[in-house]
PDB file of N, CA and C in Angstrom:
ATOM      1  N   UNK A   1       0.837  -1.165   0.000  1.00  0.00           N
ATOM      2  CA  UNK A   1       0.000   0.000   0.000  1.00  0.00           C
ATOM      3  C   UNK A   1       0.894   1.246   0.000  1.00  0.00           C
ATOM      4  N   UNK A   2       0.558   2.201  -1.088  1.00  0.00           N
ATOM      5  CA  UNK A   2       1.442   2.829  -1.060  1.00  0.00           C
ATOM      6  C   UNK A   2       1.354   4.599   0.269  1.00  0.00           C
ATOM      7  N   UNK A   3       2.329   5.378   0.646  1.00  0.00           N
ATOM      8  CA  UNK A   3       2.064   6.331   1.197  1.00  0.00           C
ATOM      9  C   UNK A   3       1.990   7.495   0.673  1.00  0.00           C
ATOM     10  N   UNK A   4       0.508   7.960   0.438  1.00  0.00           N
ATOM     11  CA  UNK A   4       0.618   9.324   0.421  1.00  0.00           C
ATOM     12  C   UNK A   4      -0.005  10.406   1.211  1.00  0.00           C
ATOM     13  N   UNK A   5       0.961  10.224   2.151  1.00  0.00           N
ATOM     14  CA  UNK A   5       0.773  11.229   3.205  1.00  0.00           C
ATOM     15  C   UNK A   5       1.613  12.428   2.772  1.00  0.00           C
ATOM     16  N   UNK A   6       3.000  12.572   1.758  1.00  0.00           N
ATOM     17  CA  UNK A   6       3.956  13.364   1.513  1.00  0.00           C
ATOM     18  C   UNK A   6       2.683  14.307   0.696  1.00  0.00           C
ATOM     19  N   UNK A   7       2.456  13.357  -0.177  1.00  0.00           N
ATOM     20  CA  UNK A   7       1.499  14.091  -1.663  1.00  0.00           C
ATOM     21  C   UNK A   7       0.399  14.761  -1.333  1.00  0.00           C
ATOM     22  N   UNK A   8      -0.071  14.228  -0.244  1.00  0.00           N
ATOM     23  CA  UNK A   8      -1.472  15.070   0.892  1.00  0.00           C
ATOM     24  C   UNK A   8      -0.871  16.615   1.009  1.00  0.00           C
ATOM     25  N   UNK A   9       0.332  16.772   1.607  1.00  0.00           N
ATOM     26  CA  UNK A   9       1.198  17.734   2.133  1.00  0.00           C
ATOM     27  C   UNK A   9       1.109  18.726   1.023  1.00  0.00           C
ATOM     28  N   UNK A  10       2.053  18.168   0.028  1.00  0.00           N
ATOM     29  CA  UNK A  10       2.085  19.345  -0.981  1.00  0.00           C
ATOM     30  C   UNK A  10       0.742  19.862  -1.334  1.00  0.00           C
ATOM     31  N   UNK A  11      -0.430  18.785  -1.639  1.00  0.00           N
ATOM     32  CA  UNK A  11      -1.306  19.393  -2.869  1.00  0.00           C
ATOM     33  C   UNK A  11      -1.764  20.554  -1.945  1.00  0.00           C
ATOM     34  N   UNK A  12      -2.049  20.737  -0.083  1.00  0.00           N
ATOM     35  CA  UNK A  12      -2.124  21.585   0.347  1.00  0.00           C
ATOM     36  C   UNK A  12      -1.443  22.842   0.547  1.00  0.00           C
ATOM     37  N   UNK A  13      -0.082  22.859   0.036  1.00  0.00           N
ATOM     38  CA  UNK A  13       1.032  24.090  -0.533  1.00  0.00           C
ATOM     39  C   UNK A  13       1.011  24.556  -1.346  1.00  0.00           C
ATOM     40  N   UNK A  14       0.048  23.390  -2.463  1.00  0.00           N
ATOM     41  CA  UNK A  14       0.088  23.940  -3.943  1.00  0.00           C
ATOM     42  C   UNK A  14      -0.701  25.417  -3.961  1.00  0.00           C
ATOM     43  N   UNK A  15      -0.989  25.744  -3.189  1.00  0.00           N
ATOM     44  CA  UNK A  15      -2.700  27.141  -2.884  1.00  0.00           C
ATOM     45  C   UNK A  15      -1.262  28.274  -2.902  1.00  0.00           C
ATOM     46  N   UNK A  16      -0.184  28.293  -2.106  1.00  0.00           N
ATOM     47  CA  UNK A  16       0.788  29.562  -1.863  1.00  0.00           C
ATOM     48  C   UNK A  16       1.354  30.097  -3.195  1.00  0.00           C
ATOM     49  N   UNK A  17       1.433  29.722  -4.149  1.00  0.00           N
ATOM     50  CA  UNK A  17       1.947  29.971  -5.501  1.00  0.00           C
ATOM     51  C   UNK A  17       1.340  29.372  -6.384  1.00  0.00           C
ATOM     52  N   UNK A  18       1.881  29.538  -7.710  1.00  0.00           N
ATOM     53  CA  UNK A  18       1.471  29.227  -8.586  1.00  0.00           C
ATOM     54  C   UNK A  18       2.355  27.392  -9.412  1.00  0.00           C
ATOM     55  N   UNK A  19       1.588  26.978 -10.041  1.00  0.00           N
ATOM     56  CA  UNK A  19       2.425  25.333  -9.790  1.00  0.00           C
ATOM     57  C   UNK A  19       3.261  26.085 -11.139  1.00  0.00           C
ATOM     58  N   UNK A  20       4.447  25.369 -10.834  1.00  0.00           N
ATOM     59  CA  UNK A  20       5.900  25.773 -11.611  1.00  0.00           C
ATOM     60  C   UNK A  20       6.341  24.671 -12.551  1.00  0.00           C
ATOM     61  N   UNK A  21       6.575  25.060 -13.583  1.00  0.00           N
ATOM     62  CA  UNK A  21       7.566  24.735 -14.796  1.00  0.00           C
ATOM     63  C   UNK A  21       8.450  24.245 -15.060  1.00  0.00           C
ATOM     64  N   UNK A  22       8.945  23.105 -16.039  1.00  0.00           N
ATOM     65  CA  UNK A  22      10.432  22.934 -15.793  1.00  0.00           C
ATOM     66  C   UNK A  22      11.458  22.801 -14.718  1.00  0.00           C
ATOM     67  N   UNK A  23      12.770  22.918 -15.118  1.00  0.00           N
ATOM     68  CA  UNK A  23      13.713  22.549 -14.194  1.00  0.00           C
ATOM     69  C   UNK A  23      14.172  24.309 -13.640  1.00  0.00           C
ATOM     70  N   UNK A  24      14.478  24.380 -11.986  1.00  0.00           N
ATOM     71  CA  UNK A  24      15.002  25.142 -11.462  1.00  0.00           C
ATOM     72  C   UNK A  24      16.397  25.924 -12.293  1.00  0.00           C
ATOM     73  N   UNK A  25      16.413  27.123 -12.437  1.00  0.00           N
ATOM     74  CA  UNK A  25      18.078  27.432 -12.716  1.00  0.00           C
ATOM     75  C   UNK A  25      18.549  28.179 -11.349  1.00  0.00           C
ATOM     76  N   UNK A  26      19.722  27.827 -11.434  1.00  0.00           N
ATOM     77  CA  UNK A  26      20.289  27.956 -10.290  1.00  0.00           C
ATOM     78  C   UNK A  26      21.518  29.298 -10.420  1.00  0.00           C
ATOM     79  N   UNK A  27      21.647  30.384  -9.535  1.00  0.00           N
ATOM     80  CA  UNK A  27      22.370  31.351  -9.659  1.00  0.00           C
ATOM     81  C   UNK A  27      23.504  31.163  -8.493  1.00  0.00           C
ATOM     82  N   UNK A  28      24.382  31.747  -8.114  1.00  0.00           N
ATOM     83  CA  UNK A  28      24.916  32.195  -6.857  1.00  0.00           C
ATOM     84  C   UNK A  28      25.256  33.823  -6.535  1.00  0.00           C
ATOM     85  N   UNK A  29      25.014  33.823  -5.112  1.00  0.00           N
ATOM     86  CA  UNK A  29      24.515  35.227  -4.910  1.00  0.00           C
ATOM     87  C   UNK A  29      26.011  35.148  -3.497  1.00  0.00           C
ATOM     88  N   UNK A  30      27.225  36.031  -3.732  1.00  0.00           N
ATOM     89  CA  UNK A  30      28.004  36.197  -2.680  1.00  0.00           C
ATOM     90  C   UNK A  30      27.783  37.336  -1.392  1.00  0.00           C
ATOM     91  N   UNK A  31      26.904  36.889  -0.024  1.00  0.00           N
ATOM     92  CA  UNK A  31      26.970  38.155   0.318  1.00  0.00           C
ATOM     93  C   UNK A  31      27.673  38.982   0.555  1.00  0.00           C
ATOM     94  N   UNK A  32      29.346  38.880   0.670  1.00  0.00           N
ATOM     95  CA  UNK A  32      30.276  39.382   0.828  1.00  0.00           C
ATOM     96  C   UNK A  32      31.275  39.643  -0.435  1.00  0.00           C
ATOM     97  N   UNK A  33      29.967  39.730  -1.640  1.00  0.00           N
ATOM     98  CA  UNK A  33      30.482  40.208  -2.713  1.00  0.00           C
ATOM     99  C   UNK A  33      30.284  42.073  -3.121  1.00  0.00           C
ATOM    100  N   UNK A  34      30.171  42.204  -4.029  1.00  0.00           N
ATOM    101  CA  UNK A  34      30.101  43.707  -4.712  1.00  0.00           C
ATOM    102  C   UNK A  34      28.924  44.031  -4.806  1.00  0.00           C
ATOM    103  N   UNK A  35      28.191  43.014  -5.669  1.00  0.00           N
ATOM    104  CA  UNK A  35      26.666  43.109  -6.187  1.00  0.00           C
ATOM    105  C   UNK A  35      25.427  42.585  -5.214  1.00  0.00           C
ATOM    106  N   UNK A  36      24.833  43.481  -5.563  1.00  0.00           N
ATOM    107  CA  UNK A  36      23.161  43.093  -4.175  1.00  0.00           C
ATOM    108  C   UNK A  36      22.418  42.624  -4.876  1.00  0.00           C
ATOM    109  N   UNK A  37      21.734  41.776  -3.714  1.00  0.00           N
ATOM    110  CA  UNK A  37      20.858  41.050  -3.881  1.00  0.00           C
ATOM    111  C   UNK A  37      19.949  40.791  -5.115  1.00  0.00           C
ATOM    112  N   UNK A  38      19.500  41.887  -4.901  1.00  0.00           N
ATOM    113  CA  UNK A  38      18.110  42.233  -5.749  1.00  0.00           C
ATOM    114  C   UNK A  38      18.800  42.070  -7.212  1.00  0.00           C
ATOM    115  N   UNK A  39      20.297  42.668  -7.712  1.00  0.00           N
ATOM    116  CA  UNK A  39      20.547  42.774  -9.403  1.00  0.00           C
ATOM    117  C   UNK A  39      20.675  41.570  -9.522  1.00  0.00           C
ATOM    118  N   UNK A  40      21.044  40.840  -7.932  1.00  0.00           N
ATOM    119  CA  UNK A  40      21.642  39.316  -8.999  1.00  0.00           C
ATOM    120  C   UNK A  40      20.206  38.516  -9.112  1.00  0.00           C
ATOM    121  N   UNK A  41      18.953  39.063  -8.613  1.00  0.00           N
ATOM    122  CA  UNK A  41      18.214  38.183  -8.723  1.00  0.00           C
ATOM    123  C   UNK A  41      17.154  38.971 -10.306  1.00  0.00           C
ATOM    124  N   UNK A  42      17.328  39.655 -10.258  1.00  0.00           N
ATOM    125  CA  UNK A  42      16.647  40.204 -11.619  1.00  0.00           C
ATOM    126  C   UNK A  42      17.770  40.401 -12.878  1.00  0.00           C
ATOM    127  N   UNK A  43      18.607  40.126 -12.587  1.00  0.00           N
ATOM    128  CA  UNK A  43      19.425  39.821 -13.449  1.00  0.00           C
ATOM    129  C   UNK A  43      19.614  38.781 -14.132  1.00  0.00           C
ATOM    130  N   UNK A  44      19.360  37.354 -13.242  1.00  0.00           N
ATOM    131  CA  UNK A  44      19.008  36.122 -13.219  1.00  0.00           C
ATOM    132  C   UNK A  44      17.843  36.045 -14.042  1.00  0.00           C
ATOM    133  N   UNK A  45      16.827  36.753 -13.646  1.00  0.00           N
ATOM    134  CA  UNK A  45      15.749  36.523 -14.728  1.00  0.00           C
ATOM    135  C   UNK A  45      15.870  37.110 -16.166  1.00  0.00           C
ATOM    136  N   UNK A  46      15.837  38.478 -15.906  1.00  0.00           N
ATOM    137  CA  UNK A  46      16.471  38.544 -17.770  1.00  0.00           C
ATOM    138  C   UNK A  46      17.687  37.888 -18.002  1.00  0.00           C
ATOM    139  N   UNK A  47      18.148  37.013 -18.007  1.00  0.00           N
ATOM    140  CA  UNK A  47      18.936  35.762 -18.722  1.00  0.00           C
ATOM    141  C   UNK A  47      18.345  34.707 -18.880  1.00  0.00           C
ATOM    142  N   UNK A  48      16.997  34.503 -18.048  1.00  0.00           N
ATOM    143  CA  UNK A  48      16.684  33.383 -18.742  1.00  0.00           C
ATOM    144  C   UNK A  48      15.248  33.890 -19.053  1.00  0.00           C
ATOM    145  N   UNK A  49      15.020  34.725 -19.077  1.00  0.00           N
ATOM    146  CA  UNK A  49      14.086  35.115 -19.973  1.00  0.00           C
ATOM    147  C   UNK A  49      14.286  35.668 -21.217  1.00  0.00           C
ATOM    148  N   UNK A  50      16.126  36.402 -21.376  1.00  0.00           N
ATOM    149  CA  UNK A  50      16.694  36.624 -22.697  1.00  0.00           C
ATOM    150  C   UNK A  50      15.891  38.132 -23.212  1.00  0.00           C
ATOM    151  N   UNK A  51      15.561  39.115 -21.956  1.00  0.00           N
ATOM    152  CA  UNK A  51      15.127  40.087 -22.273  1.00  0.00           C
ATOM    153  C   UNK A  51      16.163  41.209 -21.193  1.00  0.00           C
ATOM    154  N   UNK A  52      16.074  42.903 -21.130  1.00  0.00           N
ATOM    155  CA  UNK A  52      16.834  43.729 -20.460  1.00  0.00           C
ATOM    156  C   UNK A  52      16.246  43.504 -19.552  1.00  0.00           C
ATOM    157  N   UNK A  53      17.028  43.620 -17.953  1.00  0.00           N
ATOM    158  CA  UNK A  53      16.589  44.245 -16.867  1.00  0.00           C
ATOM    159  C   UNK A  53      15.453  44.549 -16.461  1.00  0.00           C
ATOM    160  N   UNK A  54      14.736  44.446 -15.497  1.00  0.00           N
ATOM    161  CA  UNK A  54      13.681  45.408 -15.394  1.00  0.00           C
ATOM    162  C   UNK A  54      13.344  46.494 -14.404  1.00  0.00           C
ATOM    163  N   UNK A  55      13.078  47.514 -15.096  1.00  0.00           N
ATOM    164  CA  UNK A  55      13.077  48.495 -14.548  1.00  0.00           C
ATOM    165  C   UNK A  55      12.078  49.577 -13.975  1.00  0.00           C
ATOM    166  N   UNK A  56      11.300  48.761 -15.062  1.00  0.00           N
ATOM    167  CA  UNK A  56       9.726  49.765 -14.340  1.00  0.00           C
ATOM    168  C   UNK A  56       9.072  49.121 -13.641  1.00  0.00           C
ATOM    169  N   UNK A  57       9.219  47.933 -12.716  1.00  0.00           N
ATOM    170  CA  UNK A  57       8.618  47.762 -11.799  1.00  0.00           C
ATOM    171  C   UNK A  57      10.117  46.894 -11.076  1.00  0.00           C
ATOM    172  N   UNK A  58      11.071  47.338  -9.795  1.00  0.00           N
ATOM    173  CA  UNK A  58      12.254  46.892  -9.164  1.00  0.00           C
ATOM    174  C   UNK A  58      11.483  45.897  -8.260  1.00  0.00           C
ATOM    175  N   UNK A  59      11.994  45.206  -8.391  1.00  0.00           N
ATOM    176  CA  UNK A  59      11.993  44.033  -6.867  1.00  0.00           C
ATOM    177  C   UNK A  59      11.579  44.510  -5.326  1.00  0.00           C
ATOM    178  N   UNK A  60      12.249  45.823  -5.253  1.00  0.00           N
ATOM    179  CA  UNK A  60      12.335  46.484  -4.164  1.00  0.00           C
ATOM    180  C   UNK A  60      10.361  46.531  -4.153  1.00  0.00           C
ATOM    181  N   UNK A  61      10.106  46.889  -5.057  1.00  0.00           N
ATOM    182  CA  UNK A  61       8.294  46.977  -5.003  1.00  0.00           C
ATOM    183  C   UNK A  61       7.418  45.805  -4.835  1.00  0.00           C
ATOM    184  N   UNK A  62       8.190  44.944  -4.724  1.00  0.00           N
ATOM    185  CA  UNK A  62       7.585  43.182  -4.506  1.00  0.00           C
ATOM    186  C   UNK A  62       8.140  43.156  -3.145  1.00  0.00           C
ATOM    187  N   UNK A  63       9.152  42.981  -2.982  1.00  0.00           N
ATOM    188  CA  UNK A  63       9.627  42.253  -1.184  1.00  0.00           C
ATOM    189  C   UNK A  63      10.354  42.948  -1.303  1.00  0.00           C
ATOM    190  N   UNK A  64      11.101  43.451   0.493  1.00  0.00           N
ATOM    191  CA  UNK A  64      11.721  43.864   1.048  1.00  0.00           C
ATOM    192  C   UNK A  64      13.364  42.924   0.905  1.00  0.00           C
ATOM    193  N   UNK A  65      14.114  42.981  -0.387  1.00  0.00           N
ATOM    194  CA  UNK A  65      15.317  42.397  -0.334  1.00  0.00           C
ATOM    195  C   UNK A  65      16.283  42.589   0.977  1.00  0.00           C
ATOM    196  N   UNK A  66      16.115  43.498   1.760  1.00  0.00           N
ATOM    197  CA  UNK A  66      17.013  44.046   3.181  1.00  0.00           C
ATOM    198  C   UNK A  66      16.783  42.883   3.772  1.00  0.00           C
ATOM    199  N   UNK A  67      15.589  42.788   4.435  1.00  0.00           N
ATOM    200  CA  UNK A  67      15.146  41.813   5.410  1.00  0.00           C
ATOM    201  C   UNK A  67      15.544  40.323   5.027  1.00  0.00           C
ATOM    202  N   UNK A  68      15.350  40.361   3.626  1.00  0.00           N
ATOM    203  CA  UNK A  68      16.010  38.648   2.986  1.00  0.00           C
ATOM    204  C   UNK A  68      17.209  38.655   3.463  1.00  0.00           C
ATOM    205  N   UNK A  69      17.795  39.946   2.734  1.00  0.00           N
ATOM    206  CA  UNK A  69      19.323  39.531   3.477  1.00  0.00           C
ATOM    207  C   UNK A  69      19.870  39.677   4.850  1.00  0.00           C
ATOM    208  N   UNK A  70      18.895  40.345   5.794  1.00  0.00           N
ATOM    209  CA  UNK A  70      19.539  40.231   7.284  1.00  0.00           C
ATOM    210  C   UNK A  70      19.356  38.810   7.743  1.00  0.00           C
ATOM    211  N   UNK A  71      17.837  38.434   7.293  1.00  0.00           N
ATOM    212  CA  UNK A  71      17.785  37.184   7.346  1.00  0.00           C
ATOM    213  C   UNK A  71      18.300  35.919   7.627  1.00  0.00           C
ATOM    214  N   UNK A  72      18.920  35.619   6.372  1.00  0.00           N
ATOM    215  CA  UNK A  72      19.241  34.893   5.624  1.00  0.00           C
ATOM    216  C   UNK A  72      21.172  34.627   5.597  1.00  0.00           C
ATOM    217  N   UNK A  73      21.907  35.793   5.880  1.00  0.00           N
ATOM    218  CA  UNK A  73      22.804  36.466   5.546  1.00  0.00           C
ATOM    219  C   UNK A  73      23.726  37.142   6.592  1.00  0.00           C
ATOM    220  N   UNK A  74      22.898  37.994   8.100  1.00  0.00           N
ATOM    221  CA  UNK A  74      23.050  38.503   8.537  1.00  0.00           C
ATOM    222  C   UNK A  74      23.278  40.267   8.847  1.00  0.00           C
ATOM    223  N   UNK A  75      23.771  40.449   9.263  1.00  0.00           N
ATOM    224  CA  UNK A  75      24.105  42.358   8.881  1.00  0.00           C
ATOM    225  C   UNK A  75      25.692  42.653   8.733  1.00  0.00           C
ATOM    226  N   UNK A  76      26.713  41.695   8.983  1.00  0.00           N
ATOM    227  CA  UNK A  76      28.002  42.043   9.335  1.00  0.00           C
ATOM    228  C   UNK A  76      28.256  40.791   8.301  1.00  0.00           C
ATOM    229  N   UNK A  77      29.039  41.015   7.198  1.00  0.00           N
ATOM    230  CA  UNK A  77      30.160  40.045   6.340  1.00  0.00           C
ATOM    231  C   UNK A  77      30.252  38.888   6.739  1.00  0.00           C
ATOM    232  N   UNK A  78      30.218  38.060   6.276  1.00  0.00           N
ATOM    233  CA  UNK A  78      30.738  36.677   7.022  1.00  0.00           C
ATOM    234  C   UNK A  78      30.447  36.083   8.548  1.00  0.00           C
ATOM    235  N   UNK A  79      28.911  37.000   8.406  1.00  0.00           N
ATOM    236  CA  UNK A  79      27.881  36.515   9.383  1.00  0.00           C
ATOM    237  C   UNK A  79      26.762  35.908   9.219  1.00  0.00           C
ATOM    238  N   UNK A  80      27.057  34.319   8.386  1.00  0.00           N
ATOM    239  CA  UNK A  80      26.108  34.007   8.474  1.00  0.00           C
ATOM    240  C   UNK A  80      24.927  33.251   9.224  1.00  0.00           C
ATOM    241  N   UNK A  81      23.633  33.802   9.498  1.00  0.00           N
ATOM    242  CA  UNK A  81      22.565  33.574  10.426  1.00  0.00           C
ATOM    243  C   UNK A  81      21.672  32.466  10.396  1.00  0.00           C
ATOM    244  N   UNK A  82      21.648  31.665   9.358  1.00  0.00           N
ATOM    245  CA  UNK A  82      20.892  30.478   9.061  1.00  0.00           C
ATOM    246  C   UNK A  82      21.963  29.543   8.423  1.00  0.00           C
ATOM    247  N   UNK A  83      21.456  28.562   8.442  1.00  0.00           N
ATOM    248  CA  UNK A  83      21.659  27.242   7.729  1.00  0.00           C
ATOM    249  C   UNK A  83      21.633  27.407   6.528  1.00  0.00           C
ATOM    250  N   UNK A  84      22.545  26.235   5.511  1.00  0.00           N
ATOM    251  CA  UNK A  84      22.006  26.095   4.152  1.00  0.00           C
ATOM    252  C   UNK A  84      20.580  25.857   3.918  1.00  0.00           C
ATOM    253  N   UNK A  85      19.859  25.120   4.726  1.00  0.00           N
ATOM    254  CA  UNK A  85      18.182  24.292   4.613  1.00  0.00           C
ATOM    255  C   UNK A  85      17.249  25.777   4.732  1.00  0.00           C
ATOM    256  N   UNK A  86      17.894  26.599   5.307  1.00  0.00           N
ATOM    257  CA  UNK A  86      16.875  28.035   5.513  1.00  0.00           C
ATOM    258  C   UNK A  86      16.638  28.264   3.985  1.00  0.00           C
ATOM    259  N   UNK A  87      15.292  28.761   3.504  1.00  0.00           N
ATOM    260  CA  UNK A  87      15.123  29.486   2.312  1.00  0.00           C
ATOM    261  C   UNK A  87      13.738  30.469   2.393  1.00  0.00           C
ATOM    262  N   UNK A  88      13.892  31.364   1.407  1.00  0.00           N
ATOM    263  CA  UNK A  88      12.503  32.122   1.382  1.00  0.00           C
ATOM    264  C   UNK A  88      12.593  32.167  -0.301  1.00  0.00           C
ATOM    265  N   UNK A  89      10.948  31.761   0.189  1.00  0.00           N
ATOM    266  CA  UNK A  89      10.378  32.083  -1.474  1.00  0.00           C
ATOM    267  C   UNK A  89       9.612  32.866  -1.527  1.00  0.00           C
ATOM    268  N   UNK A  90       9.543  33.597  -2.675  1.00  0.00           N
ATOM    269  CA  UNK A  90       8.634  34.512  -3.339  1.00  0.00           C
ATOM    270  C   UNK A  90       8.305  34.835  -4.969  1.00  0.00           C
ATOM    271  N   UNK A  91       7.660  35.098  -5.018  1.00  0.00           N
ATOM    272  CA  UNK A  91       7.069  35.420  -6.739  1.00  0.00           C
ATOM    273  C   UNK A  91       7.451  36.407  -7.294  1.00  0.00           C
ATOM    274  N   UNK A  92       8.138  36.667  -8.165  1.00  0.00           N
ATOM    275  CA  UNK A  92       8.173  37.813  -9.263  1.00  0.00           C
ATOM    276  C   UNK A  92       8.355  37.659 -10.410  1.00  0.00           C
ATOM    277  N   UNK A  93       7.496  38.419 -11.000  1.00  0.00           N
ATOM    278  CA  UNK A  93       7.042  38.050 -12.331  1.00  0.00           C
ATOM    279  C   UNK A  93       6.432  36.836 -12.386  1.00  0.00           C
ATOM    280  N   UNK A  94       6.644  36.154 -13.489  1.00  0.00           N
ATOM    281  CA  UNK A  94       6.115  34.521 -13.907  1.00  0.00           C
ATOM    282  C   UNK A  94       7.394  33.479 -13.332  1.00  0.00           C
ATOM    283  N   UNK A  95       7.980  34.019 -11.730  1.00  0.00           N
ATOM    284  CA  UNK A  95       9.191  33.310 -11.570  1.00  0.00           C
ATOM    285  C   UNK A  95       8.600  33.009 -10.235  1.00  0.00           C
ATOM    286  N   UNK A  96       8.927  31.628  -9.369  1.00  0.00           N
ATOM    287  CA  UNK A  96       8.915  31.719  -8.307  1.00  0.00           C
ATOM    288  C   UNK A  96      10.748  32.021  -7.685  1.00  0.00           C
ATOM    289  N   UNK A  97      11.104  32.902  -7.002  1.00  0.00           N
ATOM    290  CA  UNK A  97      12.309  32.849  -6.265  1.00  0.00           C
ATOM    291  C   UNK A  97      12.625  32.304  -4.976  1.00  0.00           C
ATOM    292  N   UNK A  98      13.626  31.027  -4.690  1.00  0.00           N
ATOM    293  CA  UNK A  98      14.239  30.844  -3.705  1.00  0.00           C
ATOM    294  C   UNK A  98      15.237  31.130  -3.450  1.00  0.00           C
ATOM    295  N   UNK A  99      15.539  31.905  -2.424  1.00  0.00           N
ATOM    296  CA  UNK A  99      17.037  32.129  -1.693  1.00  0.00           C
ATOM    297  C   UNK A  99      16.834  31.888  -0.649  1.00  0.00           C
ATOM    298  N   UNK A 100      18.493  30.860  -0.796  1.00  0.00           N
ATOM    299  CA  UNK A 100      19.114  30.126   0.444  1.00  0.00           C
ATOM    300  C   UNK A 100      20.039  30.747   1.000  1.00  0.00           C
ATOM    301  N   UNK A 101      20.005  30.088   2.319  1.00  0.00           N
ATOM    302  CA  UNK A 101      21.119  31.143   3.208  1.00  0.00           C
ATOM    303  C   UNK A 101      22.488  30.743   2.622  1.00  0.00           C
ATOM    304  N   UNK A 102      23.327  29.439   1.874  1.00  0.00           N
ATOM    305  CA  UNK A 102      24.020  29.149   1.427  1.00  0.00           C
ATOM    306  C   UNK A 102      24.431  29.693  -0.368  1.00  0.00           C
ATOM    307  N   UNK A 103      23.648  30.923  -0.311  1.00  0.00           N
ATOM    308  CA  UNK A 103      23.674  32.204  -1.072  1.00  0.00           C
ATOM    309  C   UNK A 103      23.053  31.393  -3.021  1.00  0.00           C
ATOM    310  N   UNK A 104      22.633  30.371  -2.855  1.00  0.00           N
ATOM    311  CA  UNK A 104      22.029  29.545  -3.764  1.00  0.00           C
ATOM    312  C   UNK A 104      20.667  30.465  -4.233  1.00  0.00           C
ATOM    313  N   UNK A 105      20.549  30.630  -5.708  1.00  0.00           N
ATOM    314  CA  UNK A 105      19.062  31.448  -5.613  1.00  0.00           C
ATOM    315  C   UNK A 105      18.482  30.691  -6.635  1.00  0.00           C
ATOM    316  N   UNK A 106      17.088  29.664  -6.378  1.00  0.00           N
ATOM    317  CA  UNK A 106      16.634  28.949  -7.678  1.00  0.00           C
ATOM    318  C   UNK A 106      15.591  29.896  -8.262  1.00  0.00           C
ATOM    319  N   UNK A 107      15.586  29.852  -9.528  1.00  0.00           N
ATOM    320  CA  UNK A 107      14.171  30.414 -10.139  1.00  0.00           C
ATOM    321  C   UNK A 107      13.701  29.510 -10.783  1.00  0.00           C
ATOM    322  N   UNK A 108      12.324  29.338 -10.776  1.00  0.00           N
ATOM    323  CA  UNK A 108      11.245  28.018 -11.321  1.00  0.00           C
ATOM    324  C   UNK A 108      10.443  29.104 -12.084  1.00  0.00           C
ATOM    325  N   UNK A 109      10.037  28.960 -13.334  1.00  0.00           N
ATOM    326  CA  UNK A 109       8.905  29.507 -14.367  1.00  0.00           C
ATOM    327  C   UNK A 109       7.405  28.692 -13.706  1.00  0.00           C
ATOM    328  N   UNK A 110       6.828  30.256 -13.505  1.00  0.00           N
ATOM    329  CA  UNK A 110       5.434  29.408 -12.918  1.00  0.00           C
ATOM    330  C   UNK A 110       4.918  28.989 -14.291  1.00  0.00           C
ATOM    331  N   UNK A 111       3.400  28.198 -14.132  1.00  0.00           N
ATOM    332  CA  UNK A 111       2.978  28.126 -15.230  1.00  0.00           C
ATOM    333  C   UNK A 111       2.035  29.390 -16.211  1.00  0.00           C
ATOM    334  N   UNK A 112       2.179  30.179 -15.247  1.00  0.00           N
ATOM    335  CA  UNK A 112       1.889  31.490 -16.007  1.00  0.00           C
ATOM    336  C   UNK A 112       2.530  31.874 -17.059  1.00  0.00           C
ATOM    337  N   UNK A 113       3.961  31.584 -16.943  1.00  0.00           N
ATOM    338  CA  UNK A 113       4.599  31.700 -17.806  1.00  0.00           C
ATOM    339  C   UNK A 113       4.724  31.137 -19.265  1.00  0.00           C
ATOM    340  N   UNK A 114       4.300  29.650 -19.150  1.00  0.00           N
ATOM    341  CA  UNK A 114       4.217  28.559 -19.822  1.00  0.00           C
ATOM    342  C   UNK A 114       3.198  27.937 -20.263  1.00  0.00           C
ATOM    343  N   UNK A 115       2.422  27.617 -21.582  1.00  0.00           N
ATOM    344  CA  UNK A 115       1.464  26.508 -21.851  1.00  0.00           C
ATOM    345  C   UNK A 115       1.081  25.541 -20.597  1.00  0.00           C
ATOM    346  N   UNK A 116      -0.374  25.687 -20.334  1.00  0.00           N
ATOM    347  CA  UNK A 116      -0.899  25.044 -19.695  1.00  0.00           C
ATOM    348  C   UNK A 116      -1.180  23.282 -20.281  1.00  0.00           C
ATOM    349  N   UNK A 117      -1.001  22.713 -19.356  1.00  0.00           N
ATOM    350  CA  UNK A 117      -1.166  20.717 -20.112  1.00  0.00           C
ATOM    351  C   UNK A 117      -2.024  20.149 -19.501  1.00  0.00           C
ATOM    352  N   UNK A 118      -3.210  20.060 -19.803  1.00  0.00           N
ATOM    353  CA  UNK A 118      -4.412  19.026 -18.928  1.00  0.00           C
ATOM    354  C   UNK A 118      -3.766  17.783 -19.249  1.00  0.00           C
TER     355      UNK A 118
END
């Protein structure tokens, strides 16, 4: 008999977003690098969306990137405050975004983005 108690779990998660696309691409985000947060994560998307930047509506107008990174990251260099297993997700655009405290950022194409398949 098989268990689906896991599959119970999700289909009740499935309600927080939108169900996603394809395979994850995966970025890395250094917090004790040059570049913030927010370019490497919209930057990330126009590359794989293969379009410029975006600019008329910033990230900053979706979530509070600060708080991800005190988070996630800490406030002082090479302070980091969570675990690799820590992540926060959120939506922008037709993307869902995860960032990990192990500075990992996946983007998944919701299916907004993509042909729907009954």
């Amino acid at each position: 008999m098989a268990d689906n108690s896991q599959n119970h779990e999700a289909d009740q998660d499935a309600g927080l977003f939108a169900a996603t696309s394809g395979t994850p691409t995966e970025v890395r985000y250094d917090p004790t690098g040059d570049q913030e947060l927010a370019a490497v994560i919209v930057q990330a998307i126009a590359d794989q969306t293969r379009t410029e930047t975006y600019h008329e509506s910033p990230l900053h107008d979706y979530i509070d990137v600060g708080a991800i990174e005190t988070l996630l990251f800490g406030t002082q260099p090479n302070e980091l405050t969570g675990s690799a297993t820590q992540t926060i997700t959120f939506q922008y655009r037709n993307f869902l975004v995860t960032v990990r405290a192990d500075g990992v950022i996946q983007l998944s194409g919701t299916d907004s983005c993509s042909p729907r398949r009954n």
